[in-house]
C-alpha atoms as a PDB file:
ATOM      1  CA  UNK A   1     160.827 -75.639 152.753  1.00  0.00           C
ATOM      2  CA  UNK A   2     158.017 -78.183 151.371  1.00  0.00           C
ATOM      3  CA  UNK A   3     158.939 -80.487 148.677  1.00  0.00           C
ATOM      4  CA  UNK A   4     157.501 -79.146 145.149  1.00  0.00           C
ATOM      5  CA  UNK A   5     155.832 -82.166 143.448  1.00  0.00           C
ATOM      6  CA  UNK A   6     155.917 -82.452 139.613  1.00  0.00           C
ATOM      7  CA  UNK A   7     152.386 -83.784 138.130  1.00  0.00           C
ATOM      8  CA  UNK A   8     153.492 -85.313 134.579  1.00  0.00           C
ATOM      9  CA  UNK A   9     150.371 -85.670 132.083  1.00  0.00           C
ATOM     10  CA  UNK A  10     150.738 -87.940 129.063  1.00  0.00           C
ATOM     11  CA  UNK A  11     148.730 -86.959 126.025  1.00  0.00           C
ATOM     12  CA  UNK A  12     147.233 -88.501 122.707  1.00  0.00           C
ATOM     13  CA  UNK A  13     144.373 -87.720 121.391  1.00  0.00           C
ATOM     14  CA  UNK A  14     142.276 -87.224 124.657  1.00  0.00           C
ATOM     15  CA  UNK A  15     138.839 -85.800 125.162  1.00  0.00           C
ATOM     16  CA  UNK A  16     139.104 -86.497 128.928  1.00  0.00           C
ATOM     17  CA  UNK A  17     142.444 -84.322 129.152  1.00  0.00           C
ATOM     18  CA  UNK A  18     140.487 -81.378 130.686  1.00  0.00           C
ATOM     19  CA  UNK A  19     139.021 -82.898 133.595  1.00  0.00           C
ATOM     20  CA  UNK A  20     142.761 -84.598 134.303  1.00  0.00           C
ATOM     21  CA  UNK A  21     144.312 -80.714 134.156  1.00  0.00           C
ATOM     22  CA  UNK A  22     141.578 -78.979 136.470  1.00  0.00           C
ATOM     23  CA  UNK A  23     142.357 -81.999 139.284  1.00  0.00           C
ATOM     24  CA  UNK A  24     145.541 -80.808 139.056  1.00  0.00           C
ATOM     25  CA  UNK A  25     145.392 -77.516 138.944  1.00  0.00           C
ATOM     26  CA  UNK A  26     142.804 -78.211 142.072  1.00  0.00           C
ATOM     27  CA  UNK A  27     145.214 -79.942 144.575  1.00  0.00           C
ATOM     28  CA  UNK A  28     145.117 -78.526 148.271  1.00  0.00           C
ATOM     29  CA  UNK A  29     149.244 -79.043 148.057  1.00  0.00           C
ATOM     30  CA  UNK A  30     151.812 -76.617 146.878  1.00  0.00           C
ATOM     31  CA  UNK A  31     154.539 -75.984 145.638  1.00  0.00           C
ATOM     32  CA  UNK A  32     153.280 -78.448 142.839  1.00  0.00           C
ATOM     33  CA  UNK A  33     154.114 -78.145 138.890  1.00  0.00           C
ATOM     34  CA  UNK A  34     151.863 -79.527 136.300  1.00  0.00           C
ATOM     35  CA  UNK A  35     153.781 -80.883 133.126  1.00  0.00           C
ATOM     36  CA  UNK A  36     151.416 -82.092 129.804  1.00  0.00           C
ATOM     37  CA  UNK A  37     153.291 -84.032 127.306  1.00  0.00           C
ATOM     38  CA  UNK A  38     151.628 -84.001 124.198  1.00  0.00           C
ATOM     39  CA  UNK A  39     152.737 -87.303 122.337  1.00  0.00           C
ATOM     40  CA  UNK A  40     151.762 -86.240 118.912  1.00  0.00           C
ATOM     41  CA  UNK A  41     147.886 -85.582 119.211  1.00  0.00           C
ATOM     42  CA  UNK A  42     145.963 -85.129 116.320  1.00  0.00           C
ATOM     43  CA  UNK A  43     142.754 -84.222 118.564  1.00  0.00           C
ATOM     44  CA  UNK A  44     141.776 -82.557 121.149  1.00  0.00           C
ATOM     45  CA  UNK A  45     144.771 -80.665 121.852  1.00  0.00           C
ATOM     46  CA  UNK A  46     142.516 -77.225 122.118  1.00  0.00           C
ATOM     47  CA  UNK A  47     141.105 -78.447 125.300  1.00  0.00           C
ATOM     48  CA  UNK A  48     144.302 -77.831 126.882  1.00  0.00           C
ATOM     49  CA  UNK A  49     145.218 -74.865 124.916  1.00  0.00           C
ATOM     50  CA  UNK A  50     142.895 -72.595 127.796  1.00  0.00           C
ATOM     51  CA  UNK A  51     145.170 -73.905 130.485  1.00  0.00           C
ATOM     52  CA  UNK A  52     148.784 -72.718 128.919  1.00  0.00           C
ATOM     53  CA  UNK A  53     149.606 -69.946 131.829  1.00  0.00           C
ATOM     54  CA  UNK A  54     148.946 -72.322 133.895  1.00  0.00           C
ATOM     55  CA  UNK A  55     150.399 -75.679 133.448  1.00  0.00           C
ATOM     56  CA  UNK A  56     154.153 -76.313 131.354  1.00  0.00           C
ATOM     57  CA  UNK A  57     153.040 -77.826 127.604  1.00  0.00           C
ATOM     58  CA  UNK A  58     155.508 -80.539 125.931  1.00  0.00           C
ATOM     59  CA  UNK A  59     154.969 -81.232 122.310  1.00  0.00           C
ATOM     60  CA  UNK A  60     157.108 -83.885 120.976  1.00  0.00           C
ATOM     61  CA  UNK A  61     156.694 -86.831 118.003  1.00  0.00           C
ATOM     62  CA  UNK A  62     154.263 -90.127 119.062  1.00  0.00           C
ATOM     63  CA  UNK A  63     156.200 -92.156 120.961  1.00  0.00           C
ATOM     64  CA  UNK A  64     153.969 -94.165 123.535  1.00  0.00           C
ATOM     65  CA  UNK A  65     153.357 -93.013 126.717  1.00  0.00           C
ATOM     66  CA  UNK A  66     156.649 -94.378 128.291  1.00  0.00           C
ATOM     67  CA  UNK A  67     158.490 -92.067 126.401  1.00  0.00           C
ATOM     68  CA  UNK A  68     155.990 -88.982 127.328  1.00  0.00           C
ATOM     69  CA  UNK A  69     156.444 -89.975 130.856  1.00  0.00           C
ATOM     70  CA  UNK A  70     160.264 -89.699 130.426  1.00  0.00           C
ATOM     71  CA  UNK A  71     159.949 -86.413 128.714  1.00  0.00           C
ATOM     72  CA  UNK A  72     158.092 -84.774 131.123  1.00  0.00           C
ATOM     73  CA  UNK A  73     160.035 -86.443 134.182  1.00  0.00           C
ATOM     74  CA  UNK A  74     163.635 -84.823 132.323  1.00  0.00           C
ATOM     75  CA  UNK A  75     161.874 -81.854 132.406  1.00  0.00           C
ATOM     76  CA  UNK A  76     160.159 -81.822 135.784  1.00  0.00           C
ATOM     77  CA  UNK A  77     161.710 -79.651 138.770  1.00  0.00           C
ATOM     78  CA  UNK A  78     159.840 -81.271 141.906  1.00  0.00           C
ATOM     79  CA  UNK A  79     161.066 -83.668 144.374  1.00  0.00           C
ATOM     80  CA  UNK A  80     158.168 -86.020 143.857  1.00  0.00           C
ATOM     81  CA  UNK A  81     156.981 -86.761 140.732  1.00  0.00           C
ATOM     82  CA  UNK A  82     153.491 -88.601 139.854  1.00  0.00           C
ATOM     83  CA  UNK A  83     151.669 -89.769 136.573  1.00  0.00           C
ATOM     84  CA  UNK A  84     148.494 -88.833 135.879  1.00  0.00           C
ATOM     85  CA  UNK A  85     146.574 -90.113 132.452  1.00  0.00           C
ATOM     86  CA  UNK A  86     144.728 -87.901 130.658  1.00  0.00           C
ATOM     87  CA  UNK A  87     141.571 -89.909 130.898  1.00  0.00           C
ATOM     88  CA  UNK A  88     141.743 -89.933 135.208  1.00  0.00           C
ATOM     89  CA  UNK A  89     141.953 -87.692 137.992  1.00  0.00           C
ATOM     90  CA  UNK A  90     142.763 -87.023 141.383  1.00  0.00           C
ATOM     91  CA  UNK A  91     141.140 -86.204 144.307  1.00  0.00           C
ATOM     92  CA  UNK A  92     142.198 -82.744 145.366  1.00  0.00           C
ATOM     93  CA  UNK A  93     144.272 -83.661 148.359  1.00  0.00           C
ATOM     94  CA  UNK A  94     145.644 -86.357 146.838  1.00  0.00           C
ATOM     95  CA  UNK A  95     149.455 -84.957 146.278  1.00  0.00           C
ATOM     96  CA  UNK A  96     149.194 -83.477 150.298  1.00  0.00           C
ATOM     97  CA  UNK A  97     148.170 -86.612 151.709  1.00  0.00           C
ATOM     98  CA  UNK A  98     150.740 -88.958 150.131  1.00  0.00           C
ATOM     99  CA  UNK A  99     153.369 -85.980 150.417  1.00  0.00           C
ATOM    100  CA  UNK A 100     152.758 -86.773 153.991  1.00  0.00           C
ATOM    101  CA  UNK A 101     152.947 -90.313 153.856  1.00  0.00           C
ATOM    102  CA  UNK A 102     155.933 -90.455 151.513  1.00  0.00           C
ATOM    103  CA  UNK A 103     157.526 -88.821 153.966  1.00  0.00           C
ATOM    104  CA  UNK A 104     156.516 -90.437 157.507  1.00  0.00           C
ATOM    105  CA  UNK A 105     157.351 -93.829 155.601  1.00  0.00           C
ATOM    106  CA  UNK A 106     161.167 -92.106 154.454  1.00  0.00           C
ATOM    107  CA  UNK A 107     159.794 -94.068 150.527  1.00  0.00           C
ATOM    108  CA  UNK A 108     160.988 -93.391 147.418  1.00  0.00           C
ATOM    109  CA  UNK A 109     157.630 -94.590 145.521  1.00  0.00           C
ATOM    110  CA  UNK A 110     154.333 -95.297 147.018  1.00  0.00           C
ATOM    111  CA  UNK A 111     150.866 -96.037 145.764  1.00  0.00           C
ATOM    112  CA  UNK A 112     147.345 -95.912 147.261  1.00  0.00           C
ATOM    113  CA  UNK A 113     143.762 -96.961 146.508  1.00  0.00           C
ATOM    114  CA  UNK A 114     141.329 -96.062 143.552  1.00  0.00           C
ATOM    115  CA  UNK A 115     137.993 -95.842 142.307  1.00  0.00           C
ATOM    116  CA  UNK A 116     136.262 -96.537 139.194  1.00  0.00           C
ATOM    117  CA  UNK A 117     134.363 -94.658 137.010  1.00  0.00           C
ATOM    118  CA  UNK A 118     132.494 -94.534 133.496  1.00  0.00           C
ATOM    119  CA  UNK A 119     133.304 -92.640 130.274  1.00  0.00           C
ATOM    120  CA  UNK A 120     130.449 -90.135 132.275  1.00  0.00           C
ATOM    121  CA  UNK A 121     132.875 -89.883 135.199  1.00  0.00           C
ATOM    122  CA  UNK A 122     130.434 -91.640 137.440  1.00  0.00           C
ATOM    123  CA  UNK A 123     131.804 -93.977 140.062  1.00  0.00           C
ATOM    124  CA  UNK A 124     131.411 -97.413 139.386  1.00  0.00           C
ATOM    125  CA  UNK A 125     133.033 -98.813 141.853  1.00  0.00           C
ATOM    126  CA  UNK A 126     134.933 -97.676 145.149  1.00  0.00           C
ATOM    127  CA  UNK A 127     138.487 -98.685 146.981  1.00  0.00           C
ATOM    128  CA  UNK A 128     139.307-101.443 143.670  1.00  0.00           C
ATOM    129  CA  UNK A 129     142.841-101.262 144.924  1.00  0.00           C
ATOM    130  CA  UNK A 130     144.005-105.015 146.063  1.00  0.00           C
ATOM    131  CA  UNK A 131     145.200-104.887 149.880  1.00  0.00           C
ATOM    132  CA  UNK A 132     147.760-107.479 150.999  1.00  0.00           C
ATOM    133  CA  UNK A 133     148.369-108.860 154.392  1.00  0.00           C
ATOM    134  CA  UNK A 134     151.951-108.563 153.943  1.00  0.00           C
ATOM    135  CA  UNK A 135     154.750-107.027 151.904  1.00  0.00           C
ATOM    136  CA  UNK A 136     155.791-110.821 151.084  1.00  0.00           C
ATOM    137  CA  UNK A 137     152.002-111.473 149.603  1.00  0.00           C
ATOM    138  CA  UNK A 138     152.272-108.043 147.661  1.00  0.00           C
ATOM    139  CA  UNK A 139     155.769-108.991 145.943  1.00  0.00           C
ATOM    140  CA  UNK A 140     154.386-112.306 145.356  1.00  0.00           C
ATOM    141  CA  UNK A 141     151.352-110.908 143.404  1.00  0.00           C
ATOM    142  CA  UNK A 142     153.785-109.741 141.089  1.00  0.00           C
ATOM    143  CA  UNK A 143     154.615-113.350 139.421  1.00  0.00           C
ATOM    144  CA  UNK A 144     151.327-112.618 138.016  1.00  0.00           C
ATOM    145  CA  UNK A 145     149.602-109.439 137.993  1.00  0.00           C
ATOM    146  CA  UNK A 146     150.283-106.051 138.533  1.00  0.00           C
ATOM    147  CA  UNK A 147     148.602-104.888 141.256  1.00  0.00           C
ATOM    148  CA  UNK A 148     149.427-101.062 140.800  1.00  0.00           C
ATOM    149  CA  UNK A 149     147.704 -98.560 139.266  1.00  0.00           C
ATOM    150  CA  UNK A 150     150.524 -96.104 138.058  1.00  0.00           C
ATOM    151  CA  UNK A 151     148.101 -92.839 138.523  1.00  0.00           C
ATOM    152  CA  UNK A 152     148.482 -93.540 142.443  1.00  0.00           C
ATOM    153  CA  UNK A 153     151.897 -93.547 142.257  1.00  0.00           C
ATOM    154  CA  UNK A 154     154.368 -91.304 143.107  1.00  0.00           C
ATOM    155  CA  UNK A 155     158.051 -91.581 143.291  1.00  0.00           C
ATOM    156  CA  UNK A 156     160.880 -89.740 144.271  1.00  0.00           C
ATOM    157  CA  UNK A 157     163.190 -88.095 141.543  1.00  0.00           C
ATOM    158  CA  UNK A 158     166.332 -90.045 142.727  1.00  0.00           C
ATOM    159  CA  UNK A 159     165.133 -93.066 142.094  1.00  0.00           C
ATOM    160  CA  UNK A 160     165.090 -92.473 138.410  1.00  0.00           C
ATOM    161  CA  UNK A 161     168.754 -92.336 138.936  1.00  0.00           C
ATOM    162  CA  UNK A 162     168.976 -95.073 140.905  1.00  0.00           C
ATOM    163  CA  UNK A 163     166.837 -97.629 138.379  1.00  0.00           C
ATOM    164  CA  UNK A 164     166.347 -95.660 135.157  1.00  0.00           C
ATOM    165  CA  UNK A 165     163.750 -94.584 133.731  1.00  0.00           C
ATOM    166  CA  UNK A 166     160.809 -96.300 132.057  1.00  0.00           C
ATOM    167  CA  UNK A 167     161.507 -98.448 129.068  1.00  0.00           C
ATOM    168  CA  UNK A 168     160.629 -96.792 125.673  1.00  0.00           C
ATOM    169  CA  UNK A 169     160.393-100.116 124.191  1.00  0.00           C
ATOM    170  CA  UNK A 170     157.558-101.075 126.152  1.00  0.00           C
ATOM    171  CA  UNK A 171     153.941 -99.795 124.835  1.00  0.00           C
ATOM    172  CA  UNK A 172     151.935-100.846 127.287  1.00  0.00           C
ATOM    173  CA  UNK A 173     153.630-102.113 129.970  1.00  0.00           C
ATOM    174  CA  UNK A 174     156.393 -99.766 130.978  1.00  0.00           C
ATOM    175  CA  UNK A 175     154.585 -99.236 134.279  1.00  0.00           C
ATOM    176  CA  UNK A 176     155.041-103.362 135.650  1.00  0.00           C
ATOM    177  CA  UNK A 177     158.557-103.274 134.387  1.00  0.00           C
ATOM    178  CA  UNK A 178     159.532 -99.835 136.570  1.00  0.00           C
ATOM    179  CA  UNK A 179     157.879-101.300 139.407  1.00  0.00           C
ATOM    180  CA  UNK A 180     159.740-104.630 139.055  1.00  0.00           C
ATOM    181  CA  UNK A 181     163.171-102.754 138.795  1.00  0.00           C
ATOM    182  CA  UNK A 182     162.108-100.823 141.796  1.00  0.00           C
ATOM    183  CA  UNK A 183     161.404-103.880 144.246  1.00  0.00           C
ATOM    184  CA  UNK A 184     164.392-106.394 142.944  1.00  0.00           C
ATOM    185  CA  UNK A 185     166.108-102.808 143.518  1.00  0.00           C
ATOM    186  CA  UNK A 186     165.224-103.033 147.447  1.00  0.00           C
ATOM    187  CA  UNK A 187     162.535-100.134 147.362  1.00  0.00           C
ATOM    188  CA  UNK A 188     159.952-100.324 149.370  1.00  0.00           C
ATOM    189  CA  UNK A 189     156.468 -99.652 147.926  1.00  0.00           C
ATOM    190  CA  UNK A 190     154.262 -98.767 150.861  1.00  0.00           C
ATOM    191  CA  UNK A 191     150.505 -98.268 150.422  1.00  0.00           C
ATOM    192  CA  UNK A 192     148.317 -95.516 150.932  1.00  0.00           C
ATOM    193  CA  UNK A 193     145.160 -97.492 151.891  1.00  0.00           C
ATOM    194  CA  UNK A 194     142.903 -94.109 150.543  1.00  0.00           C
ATOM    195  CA  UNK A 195     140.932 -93.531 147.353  1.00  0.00           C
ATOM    196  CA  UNK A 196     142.435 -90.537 145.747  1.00  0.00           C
ATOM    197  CA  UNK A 197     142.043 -91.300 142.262  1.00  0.00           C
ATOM    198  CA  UNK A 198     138.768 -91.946 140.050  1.00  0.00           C
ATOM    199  CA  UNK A 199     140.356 -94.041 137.250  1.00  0.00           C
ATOM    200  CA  UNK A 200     138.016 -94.373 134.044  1.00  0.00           C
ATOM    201  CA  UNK A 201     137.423 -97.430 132.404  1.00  0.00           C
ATOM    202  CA  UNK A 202     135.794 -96.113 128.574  1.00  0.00           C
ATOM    203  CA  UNK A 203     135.207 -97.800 125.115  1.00  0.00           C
ATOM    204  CA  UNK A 204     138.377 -95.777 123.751  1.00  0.00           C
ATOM    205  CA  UNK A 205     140.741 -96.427 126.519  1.00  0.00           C
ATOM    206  CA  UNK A 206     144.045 -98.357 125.553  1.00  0.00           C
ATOM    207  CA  UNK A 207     143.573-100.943 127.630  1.00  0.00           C
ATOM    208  CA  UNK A 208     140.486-101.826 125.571  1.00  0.00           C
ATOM    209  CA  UNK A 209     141.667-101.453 122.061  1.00  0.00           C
ATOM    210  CA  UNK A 210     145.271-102.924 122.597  1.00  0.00           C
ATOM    211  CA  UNK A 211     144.161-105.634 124.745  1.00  0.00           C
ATOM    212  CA  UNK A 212     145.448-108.478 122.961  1.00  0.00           C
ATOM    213  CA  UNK A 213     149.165-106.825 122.517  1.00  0.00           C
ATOM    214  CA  UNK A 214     149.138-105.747 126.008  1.00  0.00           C
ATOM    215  CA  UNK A 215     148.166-109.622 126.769  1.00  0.00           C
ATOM    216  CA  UNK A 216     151.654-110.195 124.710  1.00  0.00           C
ATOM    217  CA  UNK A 217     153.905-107.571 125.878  1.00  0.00           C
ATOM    218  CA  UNK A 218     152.587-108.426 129.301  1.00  0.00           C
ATOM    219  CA  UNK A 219     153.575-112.122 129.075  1.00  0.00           C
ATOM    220  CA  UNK A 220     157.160-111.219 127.903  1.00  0.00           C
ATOM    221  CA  UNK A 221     157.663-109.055 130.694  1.00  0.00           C
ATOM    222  CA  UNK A 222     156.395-111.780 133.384  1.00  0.00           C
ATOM    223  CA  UNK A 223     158.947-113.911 132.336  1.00  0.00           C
ATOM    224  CA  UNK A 224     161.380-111.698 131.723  1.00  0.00           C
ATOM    225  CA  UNK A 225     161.568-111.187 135.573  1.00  0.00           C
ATOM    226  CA  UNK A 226     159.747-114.245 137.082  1.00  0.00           C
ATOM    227  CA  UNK A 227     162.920-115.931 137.674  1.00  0.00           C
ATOM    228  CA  UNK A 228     164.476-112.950 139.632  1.00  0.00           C
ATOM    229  CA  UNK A 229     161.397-112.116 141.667  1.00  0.00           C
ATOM    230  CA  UNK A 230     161.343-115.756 142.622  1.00  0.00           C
ATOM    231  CA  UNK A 231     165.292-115.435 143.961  1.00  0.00           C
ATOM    232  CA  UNK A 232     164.157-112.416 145.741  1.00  0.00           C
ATOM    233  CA  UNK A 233     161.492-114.167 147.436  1.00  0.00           C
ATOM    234  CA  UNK A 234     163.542-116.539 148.317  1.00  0.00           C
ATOM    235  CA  UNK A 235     166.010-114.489 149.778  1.00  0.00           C
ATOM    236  CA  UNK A 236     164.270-112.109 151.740  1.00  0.00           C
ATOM    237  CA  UNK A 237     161.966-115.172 153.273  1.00  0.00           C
ATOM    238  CA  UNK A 238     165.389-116.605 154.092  1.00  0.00           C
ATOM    239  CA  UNK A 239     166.532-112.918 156.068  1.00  0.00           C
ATOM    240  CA  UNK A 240     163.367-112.960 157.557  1.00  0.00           C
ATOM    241  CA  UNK A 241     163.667-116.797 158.927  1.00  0.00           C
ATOM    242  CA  UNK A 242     167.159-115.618 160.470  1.00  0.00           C
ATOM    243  CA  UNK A 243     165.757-112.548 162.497  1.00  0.00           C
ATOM    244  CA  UNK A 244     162.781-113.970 163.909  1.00  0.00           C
END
């Protein structure tokens, strides 16, 4: 029997959110489930209202997307799980082919490669993902940057278990702290060197309008695990010295 994948959907206030459902609703892979959380919308919440036999809806009080995320991952049924924001999409064998991968690689999370596009949905810009020589250089990228786009992602339900789940404190970086949890953790995070998602950089998009407090919250969670990134570095160069 093939794993069912869950496809969680945050929500606020969206005019993109259509084009994010029909990607969904359009991948080559089943058995698949499509969760939308709406966090509290004020707008735009007809656009989805057209796709209700067809995808599970989630109201629930504004929160911040973390805590949609969470919502709809407590809720989910699959084996896999991704996040897709309402403003992006996928390409429509984008849950089969890192299904696939996922499990020739025996990962719990994985992420792959991206494109850009404009508020038109035009492509901008193709394969934006960074590639690293190495897993060493892609841990050490973390010190300072996130090089993962959390719409590639997609992560195995038992590692919510293993780590938790995404911080509700966080606003706007929940995503960097997971991912840090997940590598100190021991999880690999192989990458799917393929463009299957179109990720849309817009005038209303939060990384925009919150840039200076996501400038903040991102310095506080930098430091917050700088120190134990650096030990892990350390160690695993160490292993590494011993077995070659």
């Amino acid at each position: 029997m093939k794993p069912k994948v869950s496809i969680i959907i945050p929500f606020y206030n969206c005019s993109y959110v259509e084009r994010a459902i029909r990607s969904a609703l359009a991948q080559t892979y089943q058995p698949i489930e499509i969760i939308v959380v709406d966090d509290g919308s004020t707008l735009h919440s007809e656009k989805i209202r057209k796709f209700h036999d067809r995808v599970c809806y989630l109201g629930k009080p504004n929160g911040g997307t973390a805590s949609a995320l969470n919502y709809g991952i407590r809720n989910a049924s699959g084996d896999y799980i991704t996040w897709l924001s309402s403003d992006d999409f996928y390409q429509p064998h984008k849950s089969a082919r890192q299904v696939q991968f996922m499990m020739e690689t025996g990962a719990y999370i994985s992420h792959t490669n991206f494109n850009y596009i404009n508020g038109e949905g035009v492509m901008t810009k193709f394969a934006v993902a960074s590639v690293f020589p190495s897993l060493p250089d892609f841990h050490r990228c973390f010190l300072n940057a996130n090089p993962v786009n959390g719409c590639t992602v997609m992560m195995k339900r038992e590692l919510f278990d293993q780590i938790g789940y995404f911080d509700e404190q966080l606003l706007y970086t929940q995503d960097l702290d997971f991912w840090y949890r997940a590598i100190l953790a021991g999880y690999s995070f192989p990458f799917l060197n393929e463009t299957l998602v179109y990720y849309r950089w817009h005038d209303g998009m939060g990384t925009r309008l919150n840039s200076k407090k996501i400038e903040v919250e991102l310095a506080y969670v930098q430091a917050k695990y700088r120190g134990k990134l650096q030990k892990f570095l350390l160690e695993t160069s160490k292993r590494k010295q011993k077995f070659t």
